[in-house]
PDB file of N, CA and C in Angstrom:
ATOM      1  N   UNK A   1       0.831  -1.187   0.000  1.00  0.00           N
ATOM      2  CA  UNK A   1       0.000   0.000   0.000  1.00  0.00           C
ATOM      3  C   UNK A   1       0.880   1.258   0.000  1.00  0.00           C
ATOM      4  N   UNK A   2       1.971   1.104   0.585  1.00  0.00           N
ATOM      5  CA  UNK A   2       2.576   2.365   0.959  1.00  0.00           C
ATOM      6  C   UNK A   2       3.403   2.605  -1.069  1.00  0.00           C
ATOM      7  N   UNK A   3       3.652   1.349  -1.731  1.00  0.00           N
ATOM      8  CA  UNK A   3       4.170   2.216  -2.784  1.00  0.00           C
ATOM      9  C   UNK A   3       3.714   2.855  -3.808  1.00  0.00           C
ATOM     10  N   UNK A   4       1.869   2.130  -3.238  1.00  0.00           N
ATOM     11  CA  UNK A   4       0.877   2.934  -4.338  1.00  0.00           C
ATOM     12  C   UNK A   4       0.458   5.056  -3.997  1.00  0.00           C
ATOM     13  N   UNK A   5       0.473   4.825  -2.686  1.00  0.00           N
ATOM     14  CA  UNK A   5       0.874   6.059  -2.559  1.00  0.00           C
ATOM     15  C   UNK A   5       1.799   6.841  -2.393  1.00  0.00           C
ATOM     16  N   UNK A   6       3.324   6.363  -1.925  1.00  0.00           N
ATOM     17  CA  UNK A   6       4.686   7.101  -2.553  1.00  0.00           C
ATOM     18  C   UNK A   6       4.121   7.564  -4.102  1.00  0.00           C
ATOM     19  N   UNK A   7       4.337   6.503  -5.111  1.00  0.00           N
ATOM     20  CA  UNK A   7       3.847   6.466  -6.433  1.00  0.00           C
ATOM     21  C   UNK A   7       2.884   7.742  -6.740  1.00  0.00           C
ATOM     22  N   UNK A   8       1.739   7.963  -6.426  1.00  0.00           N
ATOM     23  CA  UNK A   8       0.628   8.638  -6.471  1.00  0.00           C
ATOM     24  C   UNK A   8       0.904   9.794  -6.025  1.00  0.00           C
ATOM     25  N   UNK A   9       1.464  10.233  -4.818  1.00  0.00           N
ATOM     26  CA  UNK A   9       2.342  11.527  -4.573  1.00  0.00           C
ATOM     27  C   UNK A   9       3.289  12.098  -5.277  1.00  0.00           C
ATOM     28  N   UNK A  10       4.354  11.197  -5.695  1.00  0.00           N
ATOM     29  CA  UNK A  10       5.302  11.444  -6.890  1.00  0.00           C
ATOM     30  C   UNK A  10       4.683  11.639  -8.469  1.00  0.00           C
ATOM     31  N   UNK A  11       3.403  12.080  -8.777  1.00  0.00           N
ATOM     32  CA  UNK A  11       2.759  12.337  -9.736  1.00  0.00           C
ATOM     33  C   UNK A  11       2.419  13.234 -10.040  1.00  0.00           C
ATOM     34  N   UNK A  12       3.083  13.990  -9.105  1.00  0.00           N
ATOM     35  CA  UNK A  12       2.762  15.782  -9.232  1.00  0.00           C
ATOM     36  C   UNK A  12       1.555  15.968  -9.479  1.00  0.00           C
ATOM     37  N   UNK A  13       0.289  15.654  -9.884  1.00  0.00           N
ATOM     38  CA  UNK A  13      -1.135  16.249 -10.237  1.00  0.00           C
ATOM     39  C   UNK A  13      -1.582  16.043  -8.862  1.00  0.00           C
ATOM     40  N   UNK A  14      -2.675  17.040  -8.574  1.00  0.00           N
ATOM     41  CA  UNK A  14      -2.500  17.440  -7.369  1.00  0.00           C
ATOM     42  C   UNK A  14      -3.352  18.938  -6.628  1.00  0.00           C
ATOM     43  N   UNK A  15      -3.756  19.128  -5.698  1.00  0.00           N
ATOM     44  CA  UNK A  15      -4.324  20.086  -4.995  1.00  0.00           C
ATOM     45  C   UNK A  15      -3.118  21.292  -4.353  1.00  0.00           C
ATOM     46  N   UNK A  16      -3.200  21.826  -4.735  1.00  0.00           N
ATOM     47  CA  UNK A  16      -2.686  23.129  -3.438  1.00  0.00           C
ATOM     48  C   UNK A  16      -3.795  23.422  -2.652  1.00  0.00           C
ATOM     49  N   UNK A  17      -3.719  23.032  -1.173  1.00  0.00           N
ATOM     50  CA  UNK A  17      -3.979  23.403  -0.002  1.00  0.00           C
ATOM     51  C   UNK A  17      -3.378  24.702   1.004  1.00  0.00           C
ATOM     52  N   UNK A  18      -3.397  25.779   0.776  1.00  0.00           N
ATOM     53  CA  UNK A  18      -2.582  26.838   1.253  1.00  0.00           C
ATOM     54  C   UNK A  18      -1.452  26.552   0.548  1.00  0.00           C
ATOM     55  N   UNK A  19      -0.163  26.351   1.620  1.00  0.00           N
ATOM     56  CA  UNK A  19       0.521  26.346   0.705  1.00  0.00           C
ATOM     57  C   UNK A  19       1.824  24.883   0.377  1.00  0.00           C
ATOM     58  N   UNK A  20       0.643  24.072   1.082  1.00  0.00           N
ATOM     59  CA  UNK A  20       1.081  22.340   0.969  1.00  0.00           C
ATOM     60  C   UNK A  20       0.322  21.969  -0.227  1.00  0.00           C
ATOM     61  N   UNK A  21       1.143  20.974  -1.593  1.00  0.00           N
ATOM     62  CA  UNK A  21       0.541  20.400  -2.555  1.00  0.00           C
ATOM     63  C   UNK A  21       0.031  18.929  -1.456  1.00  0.00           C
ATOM     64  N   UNK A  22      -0.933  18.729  -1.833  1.00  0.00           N
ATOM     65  CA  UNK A  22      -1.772  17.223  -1.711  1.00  0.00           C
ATOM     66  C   UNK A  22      -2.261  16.869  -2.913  1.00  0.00           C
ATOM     67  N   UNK A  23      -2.083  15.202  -2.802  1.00  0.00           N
ATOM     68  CA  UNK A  23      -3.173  15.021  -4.025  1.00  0.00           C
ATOM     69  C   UNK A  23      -3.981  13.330  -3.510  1.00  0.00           C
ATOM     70  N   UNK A  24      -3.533  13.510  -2.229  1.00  0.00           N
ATOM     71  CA  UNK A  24      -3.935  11.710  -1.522  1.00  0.00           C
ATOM     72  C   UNK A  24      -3.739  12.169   0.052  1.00  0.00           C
ATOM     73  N   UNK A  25      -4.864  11.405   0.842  1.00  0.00           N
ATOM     74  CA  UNK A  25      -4.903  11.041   2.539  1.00  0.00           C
ATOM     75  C   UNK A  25      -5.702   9.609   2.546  1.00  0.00           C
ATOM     76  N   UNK A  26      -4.404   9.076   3.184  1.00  0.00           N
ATOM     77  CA  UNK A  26      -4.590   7.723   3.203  1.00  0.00           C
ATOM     78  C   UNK A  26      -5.094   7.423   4.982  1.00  0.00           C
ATOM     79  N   UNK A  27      -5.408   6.486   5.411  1.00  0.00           N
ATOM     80  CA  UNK A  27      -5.497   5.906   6.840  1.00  0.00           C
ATOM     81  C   UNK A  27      -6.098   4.331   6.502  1.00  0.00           C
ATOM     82  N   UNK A  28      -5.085   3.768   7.104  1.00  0.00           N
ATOM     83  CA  UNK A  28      -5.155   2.434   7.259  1.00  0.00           C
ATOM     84  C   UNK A  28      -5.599   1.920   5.343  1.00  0.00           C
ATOM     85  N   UNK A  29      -6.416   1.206   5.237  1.00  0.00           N
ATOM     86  CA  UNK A  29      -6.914   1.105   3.529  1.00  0.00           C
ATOM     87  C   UNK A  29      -7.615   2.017   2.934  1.00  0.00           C
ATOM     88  N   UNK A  30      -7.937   3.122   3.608  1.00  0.00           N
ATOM     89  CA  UNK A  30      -8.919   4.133   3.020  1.00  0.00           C
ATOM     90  C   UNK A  30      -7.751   5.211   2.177  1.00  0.00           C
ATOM     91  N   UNK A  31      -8.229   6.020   1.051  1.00  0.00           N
ATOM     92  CA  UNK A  31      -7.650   6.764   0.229  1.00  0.00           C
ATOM     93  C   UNK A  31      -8.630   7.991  -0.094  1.00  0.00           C
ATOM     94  N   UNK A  32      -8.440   9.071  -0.355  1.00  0.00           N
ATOM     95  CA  UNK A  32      -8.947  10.116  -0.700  1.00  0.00           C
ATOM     96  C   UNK A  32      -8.043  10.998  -1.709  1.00  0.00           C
ATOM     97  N   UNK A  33      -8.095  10.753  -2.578  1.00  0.00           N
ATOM     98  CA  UNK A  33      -7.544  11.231  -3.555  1.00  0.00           C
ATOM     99  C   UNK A  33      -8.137  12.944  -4.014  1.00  0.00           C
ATOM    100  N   UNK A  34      -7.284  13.734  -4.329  1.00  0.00           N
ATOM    101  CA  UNK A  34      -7.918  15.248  -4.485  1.00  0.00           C
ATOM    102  C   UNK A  34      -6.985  15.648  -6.126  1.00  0.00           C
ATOM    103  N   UNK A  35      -7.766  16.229  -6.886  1.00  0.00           N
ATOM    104  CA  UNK A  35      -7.337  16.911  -8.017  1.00  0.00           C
ATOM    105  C   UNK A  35      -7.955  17.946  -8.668  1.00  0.00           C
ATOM    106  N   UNK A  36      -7.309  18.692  -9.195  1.00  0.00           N
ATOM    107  CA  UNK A  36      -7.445  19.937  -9.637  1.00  0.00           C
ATOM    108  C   UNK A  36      -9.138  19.895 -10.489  1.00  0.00           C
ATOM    109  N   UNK A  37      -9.212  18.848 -11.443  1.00  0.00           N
ATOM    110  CA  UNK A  37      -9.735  18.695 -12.724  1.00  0.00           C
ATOM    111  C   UNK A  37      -9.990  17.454 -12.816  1.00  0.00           C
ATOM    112  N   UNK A  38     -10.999  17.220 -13.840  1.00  0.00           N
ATOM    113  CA  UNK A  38     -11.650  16.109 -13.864  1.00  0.00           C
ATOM    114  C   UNK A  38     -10.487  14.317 -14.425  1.00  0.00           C
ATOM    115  N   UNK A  39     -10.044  15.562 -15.953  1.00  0.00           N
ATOM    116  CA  UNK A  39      -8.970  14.676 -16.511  1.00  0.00           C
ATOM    117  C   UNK A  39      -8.006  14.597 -15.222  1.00  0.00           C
ATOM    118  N   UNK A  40      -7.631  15.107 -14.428  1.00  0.00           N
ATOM    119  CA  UNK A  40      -6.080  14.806 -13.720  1.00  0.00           C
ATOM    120  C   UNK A  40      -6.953  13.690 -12.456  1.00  0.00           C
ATOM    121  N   UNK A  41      -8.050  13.946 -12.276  1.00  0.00           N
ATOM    122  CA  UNK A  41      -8.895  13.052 -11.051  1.00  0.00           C
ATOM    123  C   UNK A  41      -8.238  11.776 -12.310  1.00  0.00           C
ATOM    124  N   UNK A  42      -9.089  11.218 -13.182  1.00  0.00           N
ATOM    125  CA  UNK A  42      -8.887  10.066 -14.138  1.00  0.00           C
ATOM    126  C   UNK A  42      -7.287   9.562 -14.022  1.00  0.00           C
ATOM    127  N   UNK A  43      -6.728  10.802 -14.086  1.00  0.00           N
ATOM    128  CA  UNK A  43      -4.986  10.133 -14.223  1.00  0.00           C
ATOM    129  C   UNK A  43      -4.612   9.450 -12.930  1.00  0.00           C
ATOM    130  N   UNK A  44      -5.089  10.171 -11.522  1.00  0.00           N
ATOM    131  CA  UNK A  44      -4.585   9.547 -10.567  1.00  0.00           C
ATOM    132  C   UNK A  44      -5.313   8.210 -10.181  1.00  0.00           C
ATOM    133  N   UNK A  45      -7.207   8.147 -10.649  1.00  0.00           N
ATOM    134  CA  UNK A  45      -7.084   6.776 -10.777  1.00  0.00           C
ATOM    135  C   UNK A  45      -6.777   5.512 -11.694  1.00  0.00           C
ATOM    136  N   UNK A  46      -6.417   6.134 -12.827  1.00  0.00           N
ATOM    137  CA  UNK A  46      -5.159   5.246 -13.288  1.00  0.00           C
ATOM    138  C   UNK A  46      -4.365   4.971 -12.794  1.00  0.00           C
ATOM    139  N   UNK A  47      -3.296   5.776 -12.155  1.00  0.00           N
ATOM    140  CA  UNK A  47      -2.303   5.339 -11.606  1.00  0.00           C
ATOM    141  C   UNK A  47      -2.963   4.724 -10.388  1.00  0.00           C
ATOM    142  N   UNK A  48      -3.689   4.920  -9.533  1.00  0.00           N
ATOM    143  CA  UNK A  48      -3.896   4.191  -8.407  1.00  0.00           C
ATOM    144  C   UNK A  48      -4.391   2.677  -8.895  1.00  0.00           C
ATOM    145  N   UNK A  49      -4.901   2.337  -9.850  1.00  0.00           N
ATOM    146  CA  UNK A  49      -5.875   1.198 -10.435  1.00  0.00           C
ATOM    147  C   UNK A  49      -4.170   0.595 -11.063  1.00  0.00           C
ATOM    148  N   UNK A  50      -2.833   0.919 -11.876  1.00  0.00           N
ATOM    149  CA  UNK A  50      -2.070   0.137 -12.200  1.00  0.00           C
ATOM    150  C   UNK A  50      -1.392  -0.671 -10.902  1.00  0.00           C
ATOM    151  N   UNK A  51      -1.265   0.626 -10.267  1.00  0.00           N
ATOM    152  CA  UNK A  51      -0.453  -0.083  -8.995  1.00  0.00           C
ATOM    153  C   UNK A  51      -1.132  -0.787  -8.283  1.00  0.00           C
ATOM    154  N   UNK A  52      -2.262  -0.798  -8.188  1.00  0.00           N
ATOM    155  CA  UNK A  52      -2.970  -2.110  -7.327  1.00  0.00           C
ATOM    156  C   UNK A  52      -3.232  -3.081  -7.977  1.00  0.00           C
ATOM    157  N   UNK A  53      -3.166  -3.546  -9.518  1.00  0.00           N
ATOM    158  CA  UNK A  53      -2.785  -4.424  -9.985  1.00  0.00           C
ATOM    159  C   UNK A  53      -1.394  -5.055 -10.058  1.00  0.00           C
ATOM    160  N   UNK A  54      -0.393  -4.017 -10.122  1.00  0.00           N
ATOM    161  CA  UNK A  54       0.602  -4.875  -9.870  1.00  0.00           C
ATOM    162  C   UNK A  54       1.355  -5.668  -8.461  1.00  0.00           C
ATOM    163  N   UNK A  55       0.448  -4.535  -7.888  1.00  0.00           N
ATOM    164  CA  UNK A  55       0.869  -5.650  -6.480  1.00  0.00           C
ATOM    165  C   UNK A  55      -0.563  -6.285  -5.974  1.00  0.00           C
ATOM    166  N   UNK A  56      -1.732  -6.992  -6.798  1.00  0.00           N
ATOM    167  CA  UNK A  56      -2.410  -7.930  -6.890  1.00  0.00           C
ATOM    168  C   UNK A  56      -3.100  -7.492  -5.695  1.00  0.00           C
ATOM    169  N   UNK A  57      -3.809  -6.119  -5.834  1.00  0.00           N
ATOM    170  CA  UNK A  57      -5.147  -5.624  -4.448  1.00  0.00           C
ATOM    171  C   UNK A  57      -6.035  -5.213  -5.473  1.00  0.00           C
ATOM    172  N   UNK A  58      -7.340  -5.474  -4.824  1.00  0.00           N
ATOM    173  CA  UNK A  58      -8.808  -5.488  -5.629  1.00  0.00           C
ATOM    174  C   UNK A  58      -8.516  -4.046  -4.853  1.00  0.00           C
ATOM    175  N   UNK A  59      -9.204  -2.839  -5.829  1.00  0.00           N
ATOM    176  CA  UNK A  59     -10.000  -1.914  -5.417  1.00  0.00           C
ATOM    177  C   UNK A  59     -11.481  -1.771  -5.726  1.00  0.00           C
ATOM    178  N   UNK A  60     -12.238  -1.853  -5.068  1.00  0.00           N
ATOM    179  CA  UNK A  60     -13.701  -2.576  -4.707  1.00  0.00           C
ATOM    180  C   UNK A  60     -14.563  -1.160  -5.175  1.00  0.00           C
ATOM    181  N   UNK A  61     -14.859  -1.057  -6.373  1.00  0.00           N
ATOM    182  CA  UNK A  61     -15.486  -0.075  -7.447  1.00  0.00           C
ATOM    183  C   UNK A  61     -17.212   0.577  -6.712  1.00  0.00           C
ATOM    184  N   UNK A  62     -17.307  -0.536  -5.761  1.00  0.00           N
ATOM    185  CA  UNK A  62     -18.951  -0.364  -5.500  1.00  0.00           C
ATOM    186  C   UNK A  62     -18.750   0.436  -3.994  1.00  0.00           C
ATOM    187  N   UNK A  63     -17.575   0.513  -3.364  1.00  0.00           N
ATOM    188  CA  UNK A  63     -17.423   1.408  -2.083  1.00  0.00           C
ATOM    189  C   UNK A  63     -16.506   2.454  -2.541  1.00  0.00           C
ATOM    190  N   UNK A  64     -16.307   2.651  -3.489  1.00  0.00           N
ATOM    191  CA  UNK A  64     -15.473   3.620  -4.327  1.00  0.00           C
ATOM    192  C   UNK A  64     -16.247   4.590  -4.661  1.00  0.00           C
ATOM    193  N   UNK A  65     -16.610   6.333  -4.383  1.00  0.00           N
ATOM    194  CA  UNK A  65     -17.189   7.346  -4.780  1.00  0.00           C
ATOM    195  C   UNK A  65     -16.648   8.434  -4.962  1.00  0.00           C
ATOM    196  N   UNK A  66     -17.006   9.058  -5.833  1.00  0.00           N
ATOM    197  CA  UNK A  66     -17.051  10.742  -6.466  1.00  0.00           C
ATOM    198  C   UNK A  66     -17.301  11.517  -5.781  1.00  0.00           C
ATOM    199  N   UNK A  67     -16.609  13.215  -5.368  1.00  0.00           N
ATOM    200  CA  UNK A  67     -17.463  13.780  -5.001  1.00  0.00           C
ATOM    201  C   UNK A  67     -16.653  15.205  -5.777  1.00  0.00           C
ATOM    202  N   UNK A  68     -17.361  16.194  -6.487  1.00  0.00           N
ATOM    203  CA  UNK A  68     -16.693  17.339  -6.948  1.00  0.00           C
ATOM    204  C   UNK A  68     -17.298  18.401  -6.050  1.00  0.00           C
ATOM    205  N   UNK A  69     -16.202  19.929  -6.169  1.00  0.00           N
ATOM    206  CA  UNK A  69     -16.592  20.882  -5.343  1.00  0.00           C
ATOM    207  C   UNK A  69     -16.295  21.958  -6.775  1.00  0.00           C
ATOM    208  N   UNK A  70     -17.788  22.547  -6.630  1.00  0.00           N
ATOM    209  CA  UNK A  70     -17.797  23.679  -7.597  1.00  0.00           C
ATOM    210  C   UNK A  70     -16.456  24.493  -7.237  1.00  0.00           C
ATOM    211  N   UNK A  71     -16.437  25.688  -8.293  1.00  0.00           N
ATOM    212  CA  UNK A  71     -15.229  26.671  -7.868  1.00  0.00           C
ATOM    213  C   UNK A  71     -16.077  27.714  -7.685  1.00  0.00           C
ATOM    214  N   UNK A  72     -15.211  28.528  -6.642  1.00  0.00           N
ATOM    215  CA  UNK A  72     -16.011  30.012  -5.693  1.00  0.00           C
ATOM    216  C   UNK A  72     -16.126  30.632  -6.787  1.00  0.00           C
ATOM    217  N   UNK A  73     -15.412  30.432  -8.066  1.00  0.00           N
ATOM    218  CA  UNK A  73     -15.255  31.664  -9.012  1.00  0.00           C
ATOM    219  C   UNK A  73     -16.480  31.028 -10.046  1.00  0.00           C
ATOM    220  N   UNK A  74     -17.945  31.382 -10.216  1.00  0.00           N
ATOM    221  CA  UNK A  74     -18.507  30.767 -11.011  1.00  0.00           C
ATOM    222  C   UNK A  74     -18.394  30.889 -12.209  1.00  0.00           C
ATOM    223  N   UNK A  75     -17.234  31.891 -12.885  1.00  0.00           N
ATOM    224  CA  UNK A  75     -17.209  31.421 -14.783  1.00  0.00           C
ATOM    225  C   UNK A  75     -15.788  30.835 -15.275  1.00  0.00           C
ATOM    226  N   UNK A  76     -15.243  29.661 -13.575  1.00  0.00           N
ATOM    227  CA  UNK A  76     -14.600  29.175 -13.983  1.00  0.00           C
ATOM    228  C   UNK A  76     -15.000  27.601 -14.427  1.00  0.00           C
ATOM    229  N   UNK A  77     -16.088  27.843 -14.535  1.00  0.00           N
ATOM    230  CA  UNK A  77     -16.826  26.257 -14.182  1.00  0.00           C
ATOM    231  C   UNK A  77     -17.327  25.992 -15.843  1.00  0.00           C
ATOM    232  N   UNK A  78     -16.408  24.767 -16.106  1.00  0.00           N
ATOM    233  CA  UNK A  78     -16.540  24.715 -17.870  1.00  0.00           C
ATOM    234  C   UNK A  78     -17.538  24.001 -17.711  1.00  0.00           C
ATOM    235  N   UNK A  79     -18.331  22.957 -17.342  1.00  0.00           N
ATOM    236  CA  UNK A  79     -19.408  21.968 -17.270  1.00  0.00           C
ATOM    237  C   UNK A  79     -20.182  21.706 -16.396  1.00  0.00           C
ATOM    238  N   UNK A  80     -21.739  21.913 -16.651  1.00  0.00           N
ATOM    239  CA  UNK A  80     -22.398  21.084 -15.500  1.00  0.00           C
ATOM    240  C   UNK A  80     -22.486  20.046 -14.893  1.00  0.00           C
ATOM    241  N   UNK A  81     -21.642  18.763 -16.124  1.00  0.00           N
ATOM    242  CA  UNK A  81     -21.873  17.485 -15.472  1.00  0.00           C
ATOM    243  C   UNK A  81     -20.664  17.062 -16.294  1.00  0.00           C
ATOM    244  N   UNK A  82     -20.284  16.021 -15.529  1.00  0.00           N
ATOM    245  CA  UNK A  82     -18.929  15.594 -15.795  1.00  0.00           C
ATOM    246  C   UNK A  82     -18.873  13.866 -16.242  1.00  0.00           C
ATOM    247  N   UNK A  83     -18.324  13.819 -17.316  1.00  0.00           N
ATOM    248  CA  UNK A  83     -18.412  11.862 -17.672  1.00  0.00           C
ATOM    249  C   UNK A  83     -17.641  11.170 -16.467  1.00  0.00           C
ATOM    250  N   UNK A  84     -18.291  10.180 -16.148  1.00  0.00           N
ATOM    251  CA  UNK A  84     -18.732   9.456 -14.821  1.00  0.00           C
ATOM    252  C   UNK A  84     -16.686   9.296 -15.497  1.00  0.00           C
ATOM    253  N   UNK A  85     -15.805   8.798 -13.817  1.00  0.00           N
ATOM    254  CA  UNK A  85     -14.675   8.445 -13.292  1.00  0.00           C
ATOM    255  C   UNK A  85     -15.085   7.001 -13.402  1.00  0.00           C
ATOM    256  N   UNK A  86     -13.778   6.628 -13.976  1.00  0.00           N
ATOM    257  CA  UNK A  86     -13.529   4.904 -13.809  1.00  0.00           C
ATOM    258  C   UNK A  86     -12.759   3.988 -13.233  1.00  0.00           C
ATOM    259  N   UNK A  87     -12.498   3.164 -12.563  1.00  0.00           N
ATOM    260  CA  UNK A  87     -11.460   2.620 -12.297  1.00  0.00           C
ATOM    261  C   UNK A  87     -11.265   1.101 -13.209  1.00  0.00           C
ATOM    262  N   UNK A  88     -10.088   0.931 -13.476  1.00  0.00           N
ATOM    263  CA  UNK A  88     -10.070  -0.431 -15.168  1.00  0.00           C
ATOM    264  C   UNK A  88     -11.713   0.346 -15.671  1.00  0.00           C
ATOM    265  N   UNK A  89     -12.553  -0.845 -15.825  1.00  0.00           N
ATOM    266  CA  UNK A  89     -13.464  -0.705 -16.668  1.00  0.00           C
ATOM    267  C   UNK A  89     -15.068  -0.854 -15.693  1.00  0.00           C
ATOM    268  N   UNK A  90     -14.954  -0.650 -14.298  1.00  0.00           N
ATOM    269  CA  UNK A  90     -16.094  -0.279 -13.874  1.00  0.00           C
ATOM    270  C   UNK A  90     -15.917   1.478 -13.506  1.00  0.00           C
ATOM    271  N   UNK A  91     -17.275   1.913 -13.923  1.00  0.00           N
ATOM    272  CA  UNK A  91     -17.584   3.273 -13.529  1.00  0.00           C
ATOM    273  C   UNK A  91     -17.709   3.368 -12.070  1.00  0.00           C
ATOM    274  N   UNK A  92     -17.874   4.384 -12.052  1.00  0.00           N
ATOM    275  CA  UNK A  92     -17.826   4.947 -10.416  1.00  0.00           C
ATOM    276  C   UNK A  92     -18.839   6.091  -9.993  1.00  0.00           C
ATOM    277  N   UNK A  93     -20.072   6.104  -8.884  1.00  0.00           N
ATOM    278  CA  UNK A  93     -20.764   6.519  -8.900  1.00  0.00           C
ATOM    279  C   UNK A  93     -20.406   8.508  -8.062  1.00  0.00           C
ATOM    280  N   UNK A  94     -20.999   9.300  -8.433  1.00  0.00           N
ATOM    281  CA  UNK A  94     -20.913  10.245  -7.984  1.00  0.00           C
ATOM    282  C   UNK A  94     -21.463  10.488  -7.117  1.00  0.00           C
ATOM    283  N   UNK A  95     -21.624  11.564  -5.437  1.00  0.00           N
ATOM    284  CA  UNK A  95     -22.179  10.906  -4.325  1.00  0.00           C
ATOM    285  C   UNK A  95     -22.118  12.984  -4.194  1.00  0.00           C
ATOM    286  N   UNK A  96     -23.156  13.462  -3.369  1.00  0.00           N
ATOM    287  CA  UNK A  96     -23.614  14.806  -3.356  1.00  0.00           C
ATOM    288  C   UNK A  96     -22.584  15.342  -1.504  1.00  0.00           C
ATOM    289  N   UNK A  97     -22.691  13.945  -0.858  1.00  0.00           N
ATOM    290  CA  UNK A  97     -22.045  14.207   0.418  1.00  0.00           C
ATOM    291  C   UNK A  97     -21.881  12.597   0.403  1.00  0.00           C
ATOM    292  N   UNK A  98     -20.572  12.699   1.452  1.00  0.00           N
ATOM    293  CA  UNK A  98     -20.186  11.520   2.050  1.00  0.00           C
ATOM    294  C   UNK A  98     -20.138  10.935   3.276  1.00  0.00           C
TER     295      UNK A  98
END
Protein backbone atom coordinates (compact mmCIF):
# COMPACT_ATOMS: atom_id res chain seq x y z
CA UNK A 1 0.00 0.00 0.00
CA UNK A 2 2.58 2.36 0.96
CA UNK A 3 4.17 2.22 -2.78
CA UNK A 4 0.88 2.93 -4.34
CA UNK A 5 0.87 6.06 -2.56
CA UNK A 6 4.69 7.10 -2.55
CA UNK A 7 3.85 6.47 -6.43
CA UNK A 8 0.63 8.64 -6.47
CA UNK A 9 2.34 11.53 -4.57
CA UNK A 10 5.30 11.44 -6.89
CA UNK A 11 2.76 12.34 -9.74
CA UNK A 12 2.76 15.78 -9.23
CA UNK A 13 -1.13 16.25 -10.24
CA UNK A 14 -2.50 17.44 -7.37
CA UNK A 15 -4.32 20.09 -4.99
CA UNK A 16 -2.69 23.13 -3.44
CA UNK A 17 -3.98 23.40 0.00
CA UNK A 18 -2.58 26.84 1.25
CA UNK A 19 0.52 26.35 0.71
CA UNK A 20 1.08 22.34 0.97
CA UNK A 21 0.54 20.40 -2.55
CA UNK A 22 -1.77 17.22 -1.71
CA UNK A 23 -3.17 15.02 -4.02
CA UNK A 24 -3.93 11.71 -1.52
CA UNK A 25 -4.90 11.04 2.54
CA UNK A 26 -4.59 7.72 3.20
CA UNK A 27 -5.50 5.91 6.84
CA UNK A 28 -5.15 2.43 7.26
CA UNK A 29 -6.91 1.10 3.53
CA UNK A 30 -8.92 4.13 3.02
CA UNK A 31 -7.65 6.76 0.23
CA UNK A 32 -8.95 10.12 -0.70
CA UNK A 33 -7.54 11.23 -3.56
CA UNK A 34 -7.92 15.25 -4.49
CA UNK A 35 -7.34 16.91 -8.02
CA UNK A 36 -7.44 19.94 -9.64
CA UNK A 37 -9.73 18.70 -12.72
CA UNK A 38 -11.65 16.11 -13.86
CA UNK A 39 -8.97 14.68 -16.51
CA UNK A 40 -6.08 14.81 -13.72
CA UNK A 41 -8.90 13.05 -11.05
CA UNK A 42 -8.89 10.07 -14.14
CA UNK A 43 -4.99 10.13 -14.22
CA UNK A 44 -4.58 9.55 -10.57
CA UNK A 45 -7.08 6.78 -10.78
CA UNK A 46 -5.16 5.25 -13.29
CA UNK A 47 -2.30 5.34 -11.61
CA UNK A 48 -3.90 4.19 -8.41
CA UNK A 49 -5.88 1.20 -10.44
CA UNK A 50 -2.07 0.14 -12.20
CA UNK A 51 -0.45 -0.08 -8.99
CA UNK A 52 -2.97 -2.11 -7.33
CA UNK A 53 -2.78 -4.42 -9.98
CA UNK A 54 0.60 -4.87 -9.87
CA UNK A 55 0.87 -5.65 -6.48
CA UNK A 56 -2.41 -7.93 -6.89
CA UNK A 57 -5.15 -5.62 -4.45
CA UNK A 58 -8.81 -5.49 -5.63
CA UNK A 59 -10.00 -1.91 -5.42
CA UNK A 60 -13.70 -2.58 -4.71
CA UNK A 61 -15.49 -0.08 -7.45
CA UNK A 62 -18.95 -0.36 -5.50
CA UNK A 63 -17.42 1.41 -2.08
CA UNK A 64 -15.47 3.62 -4.33
CA UNK A 65 -17.19 7.35 -4.78
CA UNK A 66 -17.05 10.74 -6.47
CA UNK A 67 -17.46 13.78 -5.00
CA UNK A 68 -16.69 17.34 -6.95
CA UNK A 69 -16.59 20.88 -5.34
CA UNK A 70 -17.80 23.68 -7.60
CA UNK A 71 -15.23 26.67 -7.87
CA UNK A 72 -16.01 30.01 -5.69
CA UNK A 73 -15.25 31.66 -9.01
CA UNK A 74 -18.51 30.77 -11.01
CA UNK A 75 -17.21 31.42 -14.78
CA UNK A 76 -14.60 29.17 -13.98
CA UNK A 77 -16.83 26.26 -14.18
CA UNK A 78 -16.54 24.71 -17.87
CA UNK A 79 -19.41 21.97 -17.27
CA UNK A 80 -22.40 21.08 -15.50
CA UNK A 81 -21.87 17.48 -15.47
CA UNK A 82 -18.93 15.59 -15.79
CA UNK A 83 -18.41 11.86 -17.67
CA UNK A 84 -18.73 9.46 -14.82
CA UNK A 85 -14.67 8.45 -13.29
CA UNK A 86 -13.53 4.90 -13.81
CA UNK A 87 -11.46 2.62 -12.30
CA UNK A 88 -10.07 -0.43 -15.17
CA UNK A 89 -13.46 -0.70 -16.67
CA UNK A 90 -16.09 -0.28 -13.87
CA UNK A 91 -17.58 3.27 -13.53
CA UNK A 92 -17.83 4.95 -10.42
CA UNK A 93 -20.76 6.52 -8.90
CA UNK A 94 -20.91 10.25 -7.98
CA UNK A 95 -22.18 10.91 -4.32
CA UNK A 96 -23.61 14.81 -3.36
CA UNK A 97 -22.05 14.21 0.42
CA UNK A 98 -20.19 11.52 2.05
Amino acid sequence: MRDIIANIVQSCTGCAIGNVFTNIFAYAEDMILLAPSWAAMQQLLDLQHYYCEELDIVCNSKKTVCMMFKPRCKDKIVADESPPFSIGSQKLMYVDKF
